[in-house]
C-alpha atoms as a PDB file:
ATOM      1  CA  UNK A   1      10.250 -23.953 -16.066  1.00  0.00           C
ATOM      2  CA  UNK A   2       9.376 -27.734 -17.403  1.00  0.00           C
ATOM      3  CA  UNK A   3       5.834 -26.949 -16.797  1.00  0.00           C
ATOM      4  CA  UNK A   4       5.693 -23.763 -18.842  1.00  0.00           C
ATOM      5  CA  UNK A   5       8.045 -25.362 -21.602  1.00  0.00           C
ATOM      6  CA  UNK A   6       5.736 -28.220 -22.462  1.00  0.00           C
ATOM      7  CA  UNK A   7       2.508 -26.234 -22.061  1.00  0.00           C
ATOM      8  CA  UNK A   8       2.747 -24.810 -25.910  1.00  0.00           C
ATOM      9  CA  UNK A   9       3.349 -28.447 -26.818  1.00  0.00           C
ATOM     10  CA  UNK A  10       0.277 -29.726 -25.035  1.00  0.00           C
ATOM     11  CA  UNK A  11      -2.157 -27.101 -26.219  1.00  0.00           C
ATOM     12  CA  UNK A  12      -1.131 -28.040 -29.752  1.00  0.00           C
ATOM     13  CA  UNK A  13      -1.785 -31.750 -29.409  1.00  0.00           C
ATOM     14  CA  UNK A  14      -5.148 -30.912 -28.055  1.00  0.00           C
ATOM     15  CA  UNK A  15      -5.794 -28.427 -31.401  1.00  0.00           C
ATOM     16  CA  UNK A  16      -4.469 -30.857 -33.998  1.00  0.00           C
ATOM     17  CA  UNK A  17      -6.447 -33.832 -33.754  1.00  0.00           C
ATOM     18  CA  UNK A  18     -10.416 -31.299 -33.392  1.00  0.00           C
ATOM     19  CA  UNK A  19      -8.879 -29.932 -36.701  1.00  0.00           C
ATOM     20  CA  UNK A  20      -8.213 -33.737 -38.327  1.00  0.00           C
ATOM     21  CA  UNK A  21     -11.603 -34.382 -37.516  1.00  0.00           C
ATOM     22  CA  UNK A  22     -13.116 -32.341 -40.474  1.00  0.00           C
ATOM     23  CA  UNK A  23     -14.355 -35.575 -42.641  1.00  0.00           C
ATOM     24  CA  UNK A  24     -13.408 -35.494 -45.805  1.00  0.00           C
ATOM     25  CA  UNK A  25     -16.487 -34.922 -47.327  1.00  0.00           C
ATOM     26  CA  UNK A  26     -17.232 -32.151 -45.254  1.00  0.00           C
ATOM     27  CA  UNK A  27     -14.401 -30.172 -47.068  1.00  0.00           C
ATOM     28  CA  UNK A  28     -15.838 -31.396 -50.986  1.00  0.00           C
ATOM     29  CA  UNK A  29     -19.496 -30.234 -49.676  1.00  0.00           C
ATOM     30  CA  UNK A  30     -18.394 -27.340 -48.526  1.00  0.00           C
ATOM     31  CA  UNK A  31     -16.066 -26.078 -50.767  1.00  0.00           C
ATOM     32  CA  UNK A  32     -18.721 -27.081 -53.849  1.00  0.00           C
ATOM     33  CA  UNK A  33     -21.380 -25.364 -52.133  1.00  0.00           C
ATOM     34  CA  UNK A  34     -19.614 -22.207 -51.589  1.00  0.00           C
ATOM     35  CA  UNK A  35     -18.360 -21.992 -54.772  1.00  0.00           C
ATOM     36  CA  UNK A  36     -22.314 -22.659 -56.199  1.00  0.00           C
ATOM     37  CA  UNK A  37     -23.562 -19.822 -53.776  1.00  0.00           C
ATOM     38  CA  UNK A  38     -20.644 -17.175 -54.877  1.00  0.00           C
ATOM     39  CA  UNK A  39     -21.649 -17.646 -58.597  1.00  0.00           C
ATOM     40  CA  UNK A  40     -25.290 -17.494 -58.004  1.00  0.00           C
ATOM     41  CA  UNK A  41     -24.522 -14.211 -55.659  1.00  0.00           C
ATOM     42  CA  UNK A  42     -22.295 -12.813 -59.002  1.00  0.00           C
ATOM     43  CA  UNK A  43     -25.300 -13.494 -61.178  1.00  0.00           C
ATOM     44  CA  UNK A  44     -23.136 -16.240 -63.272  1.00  0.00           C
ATOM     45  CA  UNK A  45     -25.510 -18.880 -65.692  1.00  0.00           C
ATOM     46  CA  UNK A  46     -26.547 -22.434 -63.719  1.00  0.00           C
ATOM     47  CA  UNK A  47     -26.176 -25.068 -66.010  1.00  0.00           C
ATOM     48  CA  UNK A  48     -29.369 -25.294 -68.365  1.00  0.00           C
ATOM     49  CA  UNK A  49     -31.997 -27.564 -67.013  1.00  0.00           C
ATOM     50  CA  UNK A  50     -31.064 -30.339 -69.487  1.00  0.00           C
ATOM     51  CA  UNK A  51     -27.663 -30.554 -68.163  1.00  0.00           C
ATOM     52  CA  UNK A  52     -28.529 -30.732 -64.944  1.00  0.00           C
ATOM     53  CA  UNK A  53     -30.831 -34.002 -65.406  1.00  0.00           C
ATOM     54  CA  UNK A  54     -28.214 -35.029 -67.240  1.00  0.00           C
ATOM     55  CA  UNK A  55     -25.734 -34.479 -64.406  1.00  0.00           C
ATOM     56  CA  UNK A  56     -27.746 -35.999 -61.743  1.00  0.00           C
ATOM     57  CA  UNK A  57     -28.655 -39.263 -63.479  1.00  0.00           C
ATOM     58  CA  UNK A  58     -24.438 -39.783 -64.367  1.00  0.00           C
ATOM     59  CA  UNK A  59     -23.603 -38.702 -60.828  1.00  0.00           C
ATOM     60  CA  UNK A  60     -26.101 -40.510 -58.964  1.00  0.00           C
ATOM     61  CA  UNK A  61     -24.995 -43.767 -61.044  1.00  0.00           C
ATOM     62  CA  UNK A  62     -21.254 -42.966 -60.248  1.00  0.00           C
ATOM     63  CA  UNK A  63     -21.457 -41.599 -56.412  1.00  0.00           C
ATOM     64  CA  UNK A  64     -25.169 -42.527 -55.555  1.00  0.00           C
ATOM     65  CA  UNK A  65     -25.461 -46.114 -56.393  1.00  0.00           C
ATOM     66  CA  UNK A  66     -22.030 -47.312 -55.089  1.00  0.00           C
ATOM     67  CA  UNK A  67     -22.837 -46.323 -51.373  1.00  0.00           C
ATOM     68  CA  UNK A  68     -26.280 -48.812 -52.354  1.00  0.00           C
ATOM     69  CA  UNK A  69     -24.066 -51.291 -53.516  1.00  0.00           C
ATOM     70  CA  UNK A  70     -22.527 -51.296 -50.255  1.00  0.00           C
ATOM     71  CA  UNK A  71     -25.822 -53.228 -49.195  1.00  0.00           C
ATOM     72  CA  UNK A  72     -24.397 -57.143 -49.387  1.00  0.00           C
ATOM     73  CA  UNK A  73     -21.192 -55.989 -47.141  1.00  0.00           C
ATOM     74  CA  UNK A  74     -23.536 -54.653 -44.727  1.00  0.00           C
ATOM     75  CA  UNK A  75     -26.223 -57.252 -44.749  1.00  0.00           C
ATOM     76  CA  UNK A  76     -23.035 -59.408 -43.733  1.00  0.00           C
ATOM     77  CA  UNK A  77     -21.631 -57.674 -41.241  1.00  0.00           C
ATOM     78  CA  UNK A  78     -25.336 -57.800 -39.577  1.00  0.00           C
ATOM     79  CA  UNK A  79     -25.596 -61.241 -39.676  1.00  0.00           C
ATOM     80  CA  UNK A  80     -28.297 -61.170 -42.851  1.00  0.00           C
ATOM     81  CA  UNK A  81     -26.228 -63.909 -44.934  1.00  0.00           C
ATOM     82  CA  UNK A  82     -22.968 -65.763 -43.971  1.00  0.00           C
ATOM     83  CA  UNK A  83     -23.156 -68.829 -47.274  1.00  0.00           C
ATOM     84  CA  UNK A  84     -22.917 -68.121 -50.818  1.00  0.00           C
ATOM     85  CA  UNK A  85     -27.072 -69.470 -50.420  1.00  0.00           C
ATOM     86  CA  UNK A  86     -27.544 -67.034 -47.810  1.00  0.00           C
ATOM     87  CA  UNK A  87     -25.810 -64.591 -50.326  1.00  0.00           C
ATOM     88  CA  UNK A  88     -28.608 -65.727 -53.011  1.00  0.00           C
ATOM     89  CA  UNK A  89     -31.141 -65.761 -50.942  1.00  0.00           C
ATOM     90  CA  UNK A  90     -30.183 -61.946 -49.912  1.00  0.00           C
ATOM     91  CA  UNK A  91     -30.291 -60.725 -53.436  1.00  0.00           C
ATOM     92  CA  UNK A  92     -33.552 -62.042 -54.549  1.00  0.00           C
ATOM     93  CA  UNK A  93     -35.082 -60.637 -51.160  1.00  0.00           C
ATOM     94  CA  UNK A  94     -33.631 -57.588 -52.019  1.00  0.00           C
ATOM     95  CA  UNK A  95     -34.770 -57.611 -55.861  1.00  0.00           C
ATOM     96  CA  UNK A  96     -38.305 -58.101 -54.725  1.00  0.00           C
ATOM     97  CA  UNK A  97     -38.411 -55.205 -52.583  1.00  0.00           C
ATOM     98  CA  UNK A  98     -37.165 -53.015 -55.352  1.00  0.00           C
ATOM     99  CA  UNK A  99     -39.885 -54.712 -57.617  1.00  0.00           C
ATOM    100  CA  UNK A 100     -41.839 -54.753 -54.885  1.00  0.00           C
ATOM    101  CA  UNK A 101     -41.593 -50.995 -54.408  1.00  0.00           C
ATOM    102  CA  UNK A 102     -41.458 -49.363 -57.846  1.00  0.00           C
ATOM    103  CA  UNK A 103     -44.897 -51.520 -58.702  1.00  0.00           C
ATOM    104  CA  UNK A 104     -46.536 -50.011 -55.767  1.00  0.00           C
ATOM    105  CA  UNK A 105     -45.287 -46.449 -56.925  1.00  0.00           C
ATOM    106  CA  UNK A 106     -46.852 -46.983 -60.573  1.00  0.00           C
ATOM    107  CA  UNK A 107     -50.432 -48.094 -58.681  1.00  0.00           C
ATOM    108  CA  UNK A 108     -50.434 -45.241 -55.735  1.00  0.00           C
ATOM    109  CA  UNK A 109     -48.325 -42.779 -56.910  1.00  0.00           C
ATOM    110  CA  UNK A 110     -49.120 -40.006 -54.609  1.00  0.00           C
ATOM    111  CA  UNK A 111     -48.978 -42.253 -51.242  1.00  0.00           C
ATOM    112  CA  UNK A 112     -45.906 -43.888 -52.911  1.00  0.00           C
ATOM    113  CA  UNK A 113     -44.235 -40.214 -52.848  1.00  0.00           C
ATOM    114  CA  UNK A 114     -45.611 -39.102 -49.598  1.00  0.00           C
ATOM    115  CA  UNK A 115     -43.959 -42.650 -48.249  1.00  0.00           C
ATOM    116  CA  UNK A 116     -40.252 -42.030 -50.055  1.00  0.00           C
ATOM    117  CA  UNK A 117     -40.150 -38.384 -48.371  1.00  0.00           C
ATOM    118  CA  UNK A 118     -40.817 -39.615 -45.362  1.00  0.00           C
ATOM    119  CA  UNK A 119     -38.624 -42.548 -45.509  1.00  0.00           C
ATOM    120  CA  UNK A 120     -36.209 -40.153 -46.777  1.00  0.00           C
ATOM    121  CA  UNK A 121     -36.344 -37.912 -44.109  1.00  0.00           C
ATOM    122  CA  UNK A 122     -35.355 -40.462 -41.346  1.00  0.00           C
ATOM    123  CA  UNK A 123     -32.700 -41.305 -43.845  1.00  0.00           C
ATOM    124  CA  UNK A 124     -31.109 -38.727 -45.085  1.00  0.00           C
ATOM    125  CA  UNK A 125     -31.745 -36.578 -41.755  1.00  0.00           C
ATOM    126  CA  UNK A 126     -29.430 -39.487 -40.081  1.00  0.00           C
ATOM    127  CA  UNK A 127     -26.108 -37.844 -41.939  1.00  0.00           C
ATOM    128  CA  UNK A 128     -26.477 -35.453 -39.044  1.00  0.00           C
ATOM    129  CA  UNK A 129     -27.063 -35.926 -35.050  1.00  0.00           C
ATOM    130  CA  UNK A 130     -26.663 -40.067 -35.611  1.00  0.00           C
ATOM    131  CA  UNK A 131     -26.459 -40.257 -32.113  1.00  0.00           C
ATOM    132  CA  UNK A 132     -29.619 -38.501 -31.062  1.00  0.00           C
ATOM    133  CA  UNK A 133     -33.293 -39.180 -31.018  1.00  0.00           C
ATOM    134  CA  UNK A 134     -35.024 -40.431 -34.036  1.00  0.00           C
ATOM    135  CA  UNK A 135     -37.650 -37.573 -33.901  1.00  0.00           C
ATOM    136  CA  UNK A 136     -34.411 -34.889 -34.324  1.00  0.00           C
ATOM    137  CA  UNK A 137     -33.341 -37.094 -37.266  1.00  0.00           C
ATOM    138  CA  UNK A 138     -36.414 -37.224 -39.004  1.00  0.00           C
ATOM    139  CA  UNK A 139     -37.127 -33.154 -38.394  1.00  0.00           C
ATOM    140  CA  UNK A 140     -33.308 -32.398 -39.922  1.00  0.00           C
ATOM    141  CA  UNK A 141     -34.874 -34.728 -42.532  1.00  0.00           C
ATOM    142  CA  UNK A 142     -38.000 -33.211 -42.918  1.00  0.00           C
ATOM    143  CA  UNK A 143     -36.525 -30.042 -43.763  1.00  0.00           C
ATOM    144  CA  UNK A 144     -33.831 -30.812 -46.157  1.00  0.00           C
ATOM    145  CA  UNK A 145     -36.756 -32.233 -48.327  1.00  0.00           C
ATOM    146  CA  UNK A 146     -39.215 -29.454 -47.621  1.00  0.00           C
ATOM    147  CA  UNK A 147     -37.332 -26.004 -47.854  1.00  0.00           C
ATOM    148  CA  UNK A 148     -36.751 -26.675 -51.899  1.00  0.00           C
ATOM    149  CA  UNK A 149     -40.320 -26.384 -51.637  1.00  0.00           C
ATOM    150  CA  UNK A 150     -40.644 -23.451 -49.884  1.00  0.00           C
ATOM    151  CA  UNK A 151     -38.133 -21.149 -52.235  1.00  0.00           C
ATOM    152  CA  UNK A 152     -39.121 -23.052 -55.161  1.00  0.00           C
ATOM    153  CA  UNK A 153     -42.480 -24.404 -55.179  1.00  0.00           C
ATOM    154  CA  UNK A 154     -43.485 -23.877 -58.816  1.00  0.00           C
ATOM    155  CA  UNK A 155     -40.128 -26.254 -59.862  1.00  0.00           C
ATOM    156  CA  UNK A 156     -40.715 -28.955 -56.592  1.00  0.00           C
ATOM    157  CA  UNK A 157     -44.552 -28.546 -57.750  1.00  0.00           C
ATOM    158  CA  UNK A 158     -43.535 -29.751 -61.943  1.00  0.00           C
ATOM    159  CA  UNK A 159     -41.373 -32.225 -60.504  1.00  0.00           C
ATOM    160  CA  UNK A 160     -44.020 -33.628 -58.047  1.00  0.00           C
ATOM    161  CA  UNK A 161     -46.253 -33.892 -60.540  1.00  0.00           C
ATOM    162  CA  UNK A 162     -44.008 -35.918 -63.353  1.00  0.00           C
ATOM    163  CA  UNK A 163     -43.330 -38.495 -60.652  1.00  0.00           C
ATOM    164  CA  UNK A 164     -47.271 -38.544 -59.251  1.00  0.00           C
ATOM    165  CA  UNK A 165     -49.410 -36.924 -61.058  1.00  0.00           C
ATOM    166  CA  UNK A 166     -51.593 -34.186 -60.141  1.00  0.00           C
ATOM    167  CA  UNK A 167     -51.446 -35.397 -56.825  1.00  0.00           C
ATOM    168  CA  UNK A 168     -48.204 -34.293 -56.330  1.00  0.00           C
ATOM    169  CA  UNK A 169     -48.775 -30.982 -56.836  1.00  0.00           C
ATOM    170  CA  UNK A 170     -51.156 -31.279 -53.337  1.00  0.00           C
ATOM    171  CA  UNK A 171     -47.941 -33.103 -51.870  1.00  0.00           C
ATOM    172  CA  UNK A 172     -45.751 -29.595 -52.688  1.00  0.00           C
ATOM    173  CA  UNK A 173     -47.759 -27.215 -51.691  1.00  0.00           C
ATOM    174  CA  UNK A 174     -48.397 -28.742 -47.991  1.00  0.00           C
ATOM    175  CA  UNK A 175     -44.512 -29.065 -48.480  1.00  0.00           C
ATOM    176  CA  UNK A 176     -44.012 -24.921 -48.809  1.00  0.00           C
ATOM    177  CA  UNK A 177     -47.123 -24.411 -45.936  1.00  0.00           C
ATOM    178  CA  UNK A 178     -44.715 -26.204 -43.898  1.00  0.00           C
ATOM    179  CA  UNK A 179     -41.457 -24.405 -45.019  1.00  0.00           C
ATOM    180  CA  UNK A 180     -41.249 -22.060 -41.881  1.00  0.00           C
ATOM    181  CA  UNK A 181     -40.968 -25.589 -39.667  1.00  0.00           C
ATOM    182  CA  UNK A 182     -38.843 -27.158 -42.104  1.00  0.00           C
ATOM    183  CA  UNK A 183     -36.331 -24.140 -41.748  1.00  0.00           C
ATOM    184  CA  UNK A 184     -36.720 -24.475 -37.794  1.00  0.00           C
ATOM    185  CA  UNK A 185     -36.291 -27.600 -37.934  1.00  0.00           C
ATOM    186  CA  UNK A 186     -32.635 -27.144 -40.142  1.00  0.00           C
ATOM    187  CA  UNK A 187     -31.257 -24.483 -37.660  1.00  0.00           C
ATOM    188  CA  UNK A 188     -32.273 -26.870 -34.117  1.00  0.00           C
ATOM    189  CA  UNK A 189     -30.431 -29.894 -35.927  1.00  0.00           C
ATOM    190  CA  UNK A 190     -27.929 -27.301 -36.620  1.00  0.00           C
ATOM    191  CA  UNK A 191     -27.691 -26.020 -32.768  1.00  0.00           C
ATOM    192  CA  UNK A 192     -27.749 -29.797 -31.419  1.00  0.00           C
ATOM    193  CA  UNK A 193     -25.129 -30.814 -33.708  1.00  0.00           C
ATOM    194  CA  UNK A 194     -22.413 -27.441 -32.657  1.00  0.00           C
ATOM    195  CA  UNK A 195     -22.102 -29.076 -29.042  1.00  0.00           C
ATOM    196  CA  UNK A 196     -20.320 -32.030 -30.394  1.00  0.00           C
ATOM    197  CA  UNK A 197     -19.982 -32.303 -33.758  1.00  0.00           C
ATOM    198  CA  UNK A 198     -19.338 -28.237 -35.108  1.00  0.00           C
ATOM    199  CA  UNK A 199     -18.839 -30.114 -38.671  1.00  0.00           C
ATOM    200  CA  UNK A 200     -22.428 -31.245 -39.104  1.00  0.00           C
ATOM    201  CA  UNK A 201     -23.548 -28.028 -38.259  1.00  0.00           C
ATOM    202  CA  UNK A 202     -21.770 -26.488 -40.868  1.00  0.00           C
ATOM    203  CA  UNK A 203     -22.630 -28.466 -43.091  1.00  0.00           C
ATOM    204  CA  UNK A 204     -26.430 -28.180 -42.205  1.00  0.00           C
ATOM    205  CA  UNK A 205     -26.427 -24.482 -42.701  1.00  0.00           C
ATOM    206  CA  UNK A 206     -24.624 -24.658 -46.143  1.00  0.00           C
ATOM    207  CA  UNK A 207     -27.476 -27.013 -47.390  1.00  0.00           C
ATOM    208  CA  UNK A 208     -30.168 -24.780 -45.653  1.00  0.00           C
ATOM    209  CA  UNK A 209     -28.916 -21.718 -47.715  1.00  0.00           C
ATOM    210  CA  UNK A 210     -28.371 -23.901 -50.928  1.00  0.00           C
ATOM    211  CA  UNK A 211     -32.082 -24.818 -50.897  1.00  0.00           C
ATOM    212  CA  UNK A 212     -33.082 -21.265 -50.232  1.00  0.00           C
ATOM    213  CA  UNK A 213     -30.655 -19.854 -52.758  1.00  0.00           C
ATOM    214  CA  UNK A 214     -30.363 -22.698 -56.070  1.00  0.00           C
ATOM    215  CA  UNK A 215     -32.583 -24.609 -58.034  1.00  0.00           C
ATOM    216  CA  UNK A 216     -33.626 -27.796 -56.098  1.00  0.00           C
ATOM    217  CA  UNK A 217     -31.717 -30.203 -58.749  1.00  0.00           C
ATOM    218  CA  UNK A 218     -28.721 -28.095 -58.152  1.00  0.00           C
ATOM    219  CA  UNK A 219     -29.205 -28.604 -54.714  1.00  0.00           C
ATOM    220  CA  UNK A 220     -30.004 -32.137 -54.168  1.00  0.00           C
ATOM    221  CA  UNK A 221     -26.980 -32.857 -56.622  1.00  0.00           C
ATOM    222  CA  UNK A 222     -24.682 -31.364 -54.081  1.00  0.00           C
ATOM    223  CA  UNK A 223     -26.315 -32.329 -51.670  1.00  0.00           C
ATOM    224  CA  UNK A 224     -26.830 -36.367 -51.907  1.00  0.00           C
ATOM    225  CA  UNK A 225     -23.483 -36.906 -54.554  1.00  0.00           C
ATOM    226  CA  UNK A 226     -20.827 -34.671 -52.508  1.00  0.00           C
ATOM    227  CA  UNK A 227     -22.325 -35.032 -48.866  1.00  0.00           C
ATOM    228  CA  UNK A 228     -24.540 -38.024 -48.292  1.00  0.00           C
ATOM    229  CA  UNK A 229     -22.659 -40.433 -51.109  1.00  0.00           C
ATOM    230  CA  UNK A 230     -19.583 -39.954 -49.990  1.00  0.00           C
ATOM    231  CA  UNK A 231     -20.167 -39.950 -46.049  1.00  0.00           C
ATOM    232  CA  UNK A 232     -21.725 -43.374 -46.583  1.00  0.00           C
ATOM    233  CA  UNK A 233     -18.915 -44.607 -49.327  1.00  0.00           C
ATOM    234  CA  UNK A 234     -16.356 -43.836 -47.220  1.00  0.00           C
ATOM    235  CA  UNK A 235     -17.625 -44.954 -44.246  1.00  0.00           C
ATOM    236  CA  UNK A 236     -18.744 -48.228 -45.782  1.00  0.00           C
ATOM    237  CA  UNK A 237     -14.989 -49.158 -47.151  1.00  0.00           C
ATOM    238  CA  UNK A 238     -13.453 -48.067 -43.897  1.00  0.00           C
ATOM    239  CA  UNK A 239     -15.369 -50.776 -42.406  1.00  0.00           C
ATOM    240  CA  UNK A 240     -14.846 -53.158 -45.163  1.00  0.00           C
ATOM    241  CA  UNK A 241     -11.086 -52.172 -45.373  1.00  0.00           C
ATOM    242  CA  UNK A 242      -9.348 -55.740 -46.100  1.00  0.00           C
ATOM    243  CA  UNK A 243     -11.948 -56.936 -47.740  1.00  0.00           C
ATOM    244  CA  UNK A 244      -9.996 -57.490 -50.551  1.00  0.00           C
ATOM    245  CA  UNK A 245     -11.277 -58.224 -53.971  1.00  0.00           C
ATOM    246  CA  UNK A 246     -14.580 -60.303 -53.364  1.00  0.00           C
ATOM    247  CA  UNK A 247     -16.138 -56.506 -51.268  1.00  0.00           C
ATOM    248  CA  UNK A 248     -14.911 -54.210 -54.580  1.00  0.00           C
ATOM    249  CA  UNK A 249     -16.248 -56.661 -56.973  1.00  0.00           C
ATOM    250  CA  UNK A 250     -19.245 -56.524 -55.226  1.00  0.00           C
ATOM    251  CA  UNK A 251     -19.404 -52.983 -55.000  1.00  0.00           C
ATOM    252  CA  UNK A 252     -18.877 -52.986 -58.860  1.00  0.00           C
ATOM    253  CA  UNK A 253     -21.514 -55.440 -59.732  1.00  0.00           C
ATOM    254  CA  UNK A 254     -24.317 -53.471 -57.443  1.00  0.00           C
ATOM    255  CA  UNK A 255     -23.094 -50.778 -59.625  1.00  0.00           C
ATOM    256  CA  UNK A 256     -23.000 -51.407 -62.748  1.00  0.00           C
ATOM    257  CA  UNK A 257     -26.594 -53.721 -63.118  1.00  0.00           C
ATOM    258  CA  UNK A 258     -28.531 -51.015 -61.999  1.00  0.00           C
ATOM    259  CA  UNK A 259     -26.975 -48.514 -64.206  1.00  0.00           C
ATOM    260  CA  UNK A 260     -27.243 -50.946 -66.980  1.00  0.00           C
ATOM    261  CA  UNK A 261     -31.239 -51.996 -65.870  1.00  0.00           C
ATOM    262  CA  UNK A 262     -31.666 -47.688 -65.821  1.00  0.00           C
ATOM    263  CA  UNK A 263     -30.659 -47.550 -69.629  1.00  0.00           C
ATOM    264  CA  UNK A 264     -32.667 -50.380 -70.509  1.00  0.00           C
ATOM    265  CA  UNK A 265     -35.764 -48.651 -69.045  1.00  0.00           C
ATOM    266  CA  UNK A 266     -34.954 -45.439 -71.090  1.00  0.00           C
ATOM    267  CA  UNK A 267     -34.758 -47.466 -74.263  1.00  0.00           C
ATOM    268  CA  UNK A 268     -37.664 -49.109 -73.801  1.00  0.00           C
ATOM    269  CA  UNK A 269     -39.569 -45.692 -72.750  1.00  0.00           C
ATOM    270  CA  UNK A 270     -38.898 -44.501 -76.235  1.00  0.00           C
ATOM    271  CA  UNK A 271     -38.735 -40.831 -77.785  1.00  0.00           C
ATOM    272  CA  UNK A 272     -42.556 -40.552 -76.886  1.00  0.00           C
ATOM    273  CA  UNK A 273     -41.465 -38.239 -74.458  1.00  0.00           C
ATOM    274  CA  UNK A 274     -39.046 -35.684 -73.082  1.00  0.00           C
ATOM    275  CA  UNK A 275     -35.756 -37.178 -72.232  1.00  0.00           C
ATOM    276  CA  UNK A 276     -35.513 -34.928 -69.195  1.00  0.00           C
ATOM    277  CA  UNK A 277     -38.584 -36.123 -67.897  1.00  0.00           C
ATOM    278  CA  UNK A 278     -37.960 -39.586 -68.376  1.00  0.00           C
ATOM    279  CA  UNK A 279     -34.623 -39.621 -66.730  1.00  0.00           C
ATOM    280  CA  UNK A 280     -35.921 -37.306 -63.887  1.00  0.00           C
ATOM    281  CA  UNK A 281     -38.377 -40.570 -63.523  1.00  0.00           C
ATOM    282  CA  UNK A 282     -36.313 -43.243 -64.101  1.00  0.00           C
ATOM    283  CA  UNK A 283     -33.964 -41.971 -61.002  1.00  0.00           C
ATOM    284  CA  UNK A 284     -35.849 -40.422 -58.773  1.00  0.00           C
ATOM    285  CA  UNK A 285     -38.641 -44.012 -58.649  1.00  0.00           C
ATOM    286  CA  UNK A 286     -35.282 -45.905 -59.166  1.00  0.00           C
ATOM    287  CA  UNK A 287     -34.445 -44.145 -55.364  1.00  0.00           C
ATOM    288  CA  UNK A 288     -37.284 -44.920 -54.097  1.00  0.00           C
ATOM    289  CA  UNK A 289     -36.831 -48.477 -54.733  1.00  0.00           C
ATOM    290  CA  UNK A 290     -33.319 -48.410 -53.478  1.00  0.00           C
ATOM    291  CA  UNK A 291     -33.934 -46.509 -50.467  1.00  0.00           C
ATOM    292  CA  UNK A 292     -36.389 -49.165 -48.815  1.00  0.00           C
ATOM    293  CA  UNK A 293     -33.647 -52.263 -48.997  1.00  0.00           C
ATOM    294  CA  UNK A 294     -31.033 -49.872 -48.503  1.00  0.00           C
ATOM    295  CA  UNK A 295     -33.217 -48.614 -45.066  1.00  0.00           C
ATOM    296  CA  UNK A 296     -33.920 -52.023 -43.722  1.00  0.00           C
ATOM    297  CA  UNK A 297     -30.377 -53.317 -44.037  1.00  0.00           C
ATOM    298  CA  UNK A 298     -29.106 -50.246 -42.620  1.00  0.00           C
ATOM    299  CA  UNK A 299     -31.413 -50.112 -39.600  1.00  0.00           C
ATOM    300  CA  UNK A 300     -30.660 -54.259 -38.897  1.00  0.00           C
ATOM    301  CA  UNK A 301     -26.635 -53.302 -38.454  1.00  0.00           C
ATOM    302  CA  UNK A 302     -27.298 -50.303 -36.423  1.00  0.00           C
ATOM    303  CA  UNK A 303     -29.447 -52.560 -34.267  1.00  0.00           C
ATOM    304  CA  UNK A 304     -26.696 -55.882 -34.520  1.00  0.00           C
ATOM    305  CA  UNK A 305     -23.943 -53.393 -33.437  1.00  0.00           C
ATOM    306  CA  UNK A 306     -25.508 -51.968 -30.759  1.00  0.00           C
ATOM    307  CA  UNK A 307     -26.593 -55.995 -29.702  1.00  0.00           C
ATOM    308  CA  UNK A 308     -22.849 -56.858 -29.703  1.00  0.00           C
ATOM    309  CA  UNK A 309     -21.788 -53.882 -28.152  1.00  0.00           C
ATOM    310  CA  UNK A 310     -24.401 -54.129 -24.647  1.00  0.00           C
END
């Protein structure tokens, strides 16, 4: 009789904490994406074009940069800087890069964007299967960035070419030849991830049918600001959580400069040209030239933490 009395109890302990595992950014992804898909299934307006550059260069300065700006707290935790020199020394490293990068980008723009899609891949394909091999990483990766291309290729092609040239145009269309992989790639991240981690997979599929279905700025907004953002931002202050106020001014500083440095650049760009394009510039080069620091201080903790923890 005591066995069968507790057994209800039991089975709901095991239930509640698989269903407080659903991250939090899981449920804002999710809900934003099916709301996009039922309104592009009922026929309902996107926003115009302009508003979406608009949208993606506020949002990427509000949600984007701050999981960047994370950088200094990580570098710490890896072992990068410990002394306010150390600190110094850190940030001018990490300037140079960005200089670094964005100069090579205006002198090889075509290898520059073949290099930031790769590098993006391994990135961004990391939300999903962490724990895996780098080659599944990189393919989950490899087809978030390339399936745009395949349902869209005239608007990846326009965009390619604003940010390379008429190279980039090349760079899109191998990107749609390769769209059947890309997709096969999506759905075996998708399969690896159900065994352990039914979230990811979710998630995977909702940004596979997003980049079939919406416009790719529509989708990479949703994408990087609701998903990949906040994963990282949340993530990032759990582990800095007593911190105090030296980690959120920090945060705000690696926020704000950049955002202040981006609307320099469009003032000095002028009305010679479209505002669109030169904010569709200014942040997607601006990435690229985050994402390299941003990489290399990521990869050093993930290889410090597993150091401390063999």
């Amino acid at each position: 009789m005591s066995g069968r009395a507790t057994q209800p109890y039991s089975w709901s302990a095991r239930v509640r904490p698989r269903l407080s595992r659903v991250p939090a950014e899981t449920a804002v992804f999710a809900s934003l994406a099916l709301v996009t898909l039922v309104a592009f299934a009922l026929g309902l307006p996107l926003p115009s074009f302009t508003v979406q550059v608009v949208l993606l260069g506020v949002l990427v300065g509000t949600l984007g940069l701050p999981h960047g700006a994370l950088d200094p707290l990580i570098a710490r935790r890896a072992g990068l800087w410990h002394t306010p020199l150390g600190f110094v020394g850190f940030n001018l490293a990490y300037i140079l890069v960005v200089v670094g990068v964005v100069l090579v980008w205006l002198t090889a723009p075509v290898a520059s964007l073949v290099a930031f899609l790769l590098v993006s891949a391994v990135h961004f394909g990391s939300d999903w299967n962490a724990n895996r091999a780098l080659w599944l990483r990189f393919l989950a990766g490899f087809g978030l960035l390339s399936v745009p291309a395949l349902s869209h290729p005239a608007q990846v092609s326009a965009a390619y070419v604003l940010l390379a040239g008429d190279g980039g145009a090349v760079v899109a269309s191998v990107q749609e030849s390769l769209g059947p992989l890309a997709l096969a790639s999506l759905l075996l991240a998708a399969v690896v991830a159900l065994r352990h981690r039914a979230h990811e997979s979710i998630e995977i599929l909702l940004a596979t049918v997003l980049a079939l279905a919406t416009e790719p700025l529509v989708f990479f907004l949703l994408y990087f600001c609701a998903l990949h953002s906040f994963r990282h931002l949340r993530a990032g202050f759990h582990a800095e959580r007593g911190g105090g106020r030296v980690s959120g001014l920090i945060v705000l500083v690696y926020t704000v400069v950049p955002i202040v440095m981006v609307g320099g650049a469009l003032v000095w760009l002028g009305p010679g040209g479209a505002l669109n394009e030169q904010i569709l510039q200014v942040v997607f080069i601006g990435l690229a030239g985050l994402t390299v620091p941003h990489m290399i201080v990521v990869t050093r903790e993930n290889r410090h933490r597993r150091a401390v923890t063999q």
